[in-house]
N, C-alpha and C. Protein backbone atom coordinates (compact mmCIF):
# COMPACT_ATOMS: atom_id res chain seq x y z
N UNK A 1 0.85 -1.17 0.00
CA UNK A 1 0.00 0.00 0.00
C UNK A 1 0.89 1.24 0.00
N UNK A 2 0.52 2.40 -0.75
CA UNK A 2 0.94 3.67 -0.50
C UNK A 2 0.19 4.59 -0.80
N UNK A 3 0.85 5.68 -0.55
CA UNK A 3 0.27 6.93 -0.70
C UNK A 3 1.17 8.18 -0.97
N UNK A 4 0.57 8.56 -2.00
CA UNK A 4 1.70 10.35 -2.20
C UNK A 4 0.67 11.43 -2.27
N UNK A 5 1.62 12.40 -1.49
CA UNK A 5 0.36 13.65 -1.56
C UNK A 5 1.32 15.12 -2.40
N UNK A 6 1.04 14.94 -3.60
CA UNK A 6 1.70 15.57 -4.44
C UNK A 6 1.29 16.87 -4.50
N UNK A 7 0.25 17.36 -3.72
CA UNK A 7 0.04 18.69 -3.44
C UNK A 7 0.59 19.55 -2.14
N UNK A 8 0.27 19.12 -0.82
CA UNK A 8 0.79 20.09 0.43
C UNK A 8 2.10 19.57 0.55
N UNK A 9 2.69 18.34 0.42
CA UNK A 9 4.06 18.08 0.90
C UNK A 9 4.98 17.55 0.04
N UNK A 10 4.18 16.97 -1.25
CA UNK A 10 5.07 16.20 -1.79
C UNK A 10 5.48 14.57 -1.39
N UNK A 11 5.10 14.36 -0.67
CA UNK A 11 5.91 13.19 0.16
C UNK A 11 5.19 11.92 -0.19
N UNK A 12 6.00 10.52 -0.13
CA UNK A 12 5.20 9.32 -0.52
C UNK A 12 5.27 8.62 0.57
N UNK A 13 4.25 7.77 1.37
CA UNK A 13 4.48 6.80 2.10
C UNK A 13 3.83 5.41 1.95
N UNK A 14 5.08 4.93 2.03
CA UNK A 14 4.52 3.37 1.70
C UNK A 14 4.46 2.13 2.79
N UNK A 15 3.70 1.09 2.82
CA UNK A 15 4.18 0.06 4.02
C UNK A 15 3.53 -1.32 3.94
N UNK A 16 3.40 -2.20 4.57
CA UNK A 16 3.44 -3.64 4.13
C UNK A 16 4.55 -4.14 3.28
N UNK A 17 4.70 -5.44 3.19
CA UNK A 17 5.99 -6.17 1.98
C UNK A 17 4.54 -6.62 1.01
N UNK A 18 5.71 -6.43 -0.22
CA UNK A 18 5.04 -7.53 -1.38
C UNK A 18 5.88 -7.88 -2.24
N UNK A 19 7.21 -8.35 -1.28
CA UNK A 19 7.85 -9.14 -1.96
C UNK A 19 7.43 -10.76 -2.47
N UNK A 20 8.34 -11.73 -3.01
CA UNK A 20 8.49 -12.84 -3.82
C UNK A 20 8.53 -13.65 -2.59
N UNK A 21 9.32 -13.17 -1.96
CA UNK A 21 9.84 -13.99 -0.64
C UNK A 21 8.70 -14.06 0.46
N UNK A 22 8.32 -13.02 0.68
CA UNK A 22 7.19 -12.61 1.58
C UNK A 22 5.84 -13.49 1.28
N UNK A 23 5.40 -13.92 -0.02
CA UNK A 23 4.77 -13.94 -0.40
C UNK A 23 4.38 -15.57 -1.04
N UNK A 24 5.79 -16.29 -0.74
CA UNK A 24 6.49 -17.47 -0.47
C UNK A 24 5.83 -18.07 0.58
N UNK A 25 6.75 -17.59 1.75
CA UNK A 25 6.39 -17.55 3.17
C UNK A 25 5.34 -17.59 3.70
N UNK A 26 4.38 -16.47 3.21
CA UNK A 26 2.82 -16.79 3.28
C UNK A 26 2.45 -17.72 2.91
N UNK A 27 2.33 -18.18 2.17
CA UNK A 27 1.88 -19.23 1.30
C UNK A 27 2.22 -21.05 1.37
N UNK A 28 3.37 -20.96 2.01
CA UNK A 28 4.24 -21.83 2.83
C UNK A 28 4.87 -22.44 1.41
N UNK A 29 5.03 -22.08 0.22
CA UNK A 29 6.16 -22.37 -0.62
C UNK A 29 7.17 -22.49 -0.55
N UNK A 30 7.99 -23.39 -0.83
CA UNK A 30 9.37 -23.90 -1.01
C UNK A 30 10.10 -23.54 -1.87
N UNK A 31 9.41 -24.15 -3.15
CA UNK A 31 10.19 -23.88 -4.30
C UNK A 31 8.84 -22.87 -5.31
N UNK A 32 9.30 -22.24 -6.00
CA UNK A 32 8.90 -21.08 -6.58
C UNK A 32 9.06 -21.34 -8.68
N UNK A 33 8.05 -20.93 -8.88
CA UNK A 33 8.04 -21.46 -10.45
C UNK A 33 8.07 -19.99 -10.97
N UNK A 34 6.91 -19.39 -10.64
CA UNK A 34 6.59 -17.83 -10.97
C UNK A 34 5.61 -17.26 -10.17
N UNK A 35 5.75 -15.53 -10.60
CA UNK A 35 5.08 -15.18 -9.55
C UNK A 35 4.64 -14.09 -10.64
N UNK A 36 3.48 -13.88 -10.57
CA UNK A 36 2.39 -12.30 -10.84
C UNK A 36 2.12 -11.23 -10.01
N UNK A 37 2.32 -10.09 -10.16
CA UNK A 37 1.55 -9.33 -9.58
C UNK A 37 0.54 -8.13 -10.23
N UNK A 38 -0.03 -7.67 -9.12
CA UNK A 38 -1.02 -7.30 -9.34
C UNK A 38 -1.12 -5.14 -9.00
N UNK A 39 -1.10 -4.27 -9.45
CA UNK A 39 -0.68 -3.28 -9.50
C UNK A 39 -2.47 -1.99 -9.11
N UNK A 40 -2.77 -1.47 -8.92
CA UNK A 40 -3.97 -0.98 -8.76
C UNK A 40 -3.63 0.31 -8.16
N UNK A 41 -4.11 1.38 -9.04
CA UNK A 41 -3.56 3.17 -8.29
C UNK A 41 -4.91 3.94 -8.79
N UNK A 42 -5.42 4.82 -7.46
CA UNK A 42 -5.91 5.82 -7.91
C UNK A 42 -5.70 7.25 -8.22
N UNK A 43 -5.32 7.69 -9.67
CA UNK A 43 -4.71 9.07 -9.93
C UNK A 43 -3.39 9.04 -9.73
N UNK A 44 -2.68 8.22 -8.84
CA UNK A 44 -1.18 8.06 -8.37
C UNK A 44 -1.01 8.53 -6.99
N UNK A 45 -2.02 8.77 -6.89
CA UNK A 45 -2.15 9.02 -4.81
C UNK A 45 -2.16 8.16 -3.90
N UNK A 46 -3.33 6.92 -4.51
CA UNK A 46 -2.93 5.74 -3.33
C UNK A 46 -2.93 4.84 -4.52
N UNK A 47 -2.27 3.65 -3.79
CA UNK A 47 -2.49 1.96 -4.70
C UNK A 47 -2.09 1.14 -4.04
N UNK A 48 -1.99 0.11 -4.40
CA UNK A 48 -2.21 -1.21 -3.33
C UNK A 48 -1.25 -2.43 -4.71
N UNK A 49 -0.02 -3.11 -3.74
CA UNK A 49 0.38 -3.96 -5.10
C UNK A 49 0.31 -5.15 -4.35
N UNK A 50 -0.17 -6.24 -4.97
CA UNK A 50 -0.35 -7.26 -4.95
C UNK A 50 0.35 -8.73 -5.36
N UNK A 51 1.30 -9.12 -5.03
CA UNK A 51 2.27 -10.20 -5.11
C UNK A 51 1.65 -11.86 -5.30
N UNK A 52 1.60 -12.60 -6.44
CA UNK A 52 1.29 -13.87 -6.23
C UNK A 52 2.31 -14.86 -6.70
N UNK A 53 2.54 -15.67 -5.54
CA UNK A 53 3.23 -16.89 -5.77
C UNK A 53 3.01 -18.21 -6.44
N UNK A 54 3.40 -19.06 -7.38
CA UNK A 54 2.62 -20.04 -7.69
C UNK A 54 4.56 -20.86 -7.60
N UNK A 55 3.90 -22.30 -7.12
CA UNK A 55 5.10 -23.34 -6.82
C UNK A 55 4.67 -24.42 -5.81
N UNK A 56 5.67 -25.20 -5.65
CA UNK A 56 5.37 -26.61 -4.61
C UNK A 56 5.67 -25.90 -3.33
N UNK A 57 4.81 -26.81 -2.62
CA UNK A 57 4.98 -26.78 -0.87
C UNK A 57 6.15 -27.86 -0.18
C-alpha cells in the first residue's frame, strides 16, 4: 500500500511487503516457479500492489 500527496508536501508513504519472498512464506512455498503481480492506483495518490506466488509446498 501507499500513498503520495503531491500537493501540500510532496511526500510518498509506503508500508506492508510484497515481496516474492514474503509472499512465499505466506503461502508456505518452497520452491517457486513464478510469480504475478497485481498493480492498482488511484490518480497516483494511493495503490495497493499485490504479489502472487505459484510453486510446490
Amino acid at each position: 500500500m501507499y500513498f503520495h500527496d503531491p500537493i501540500l508536501t510532496g511526500m510518498s508513504f509506503a508500508w506492508d511487503e510484497c515481496s516474492i519472498e514474503e509472499a512465499a512464506r505466506n503461502g508456505k512455498i518452497k520452491t517457486v516457479h513464478y510469480a504475478d503481480y497485481k498493480w492498482f492506483s488511484v490518480l497516483g495518490i494511493v495503490g495497493k500492489t499485490t504479489v502472487t506466488v505459484y510453486g510446490t509446498r
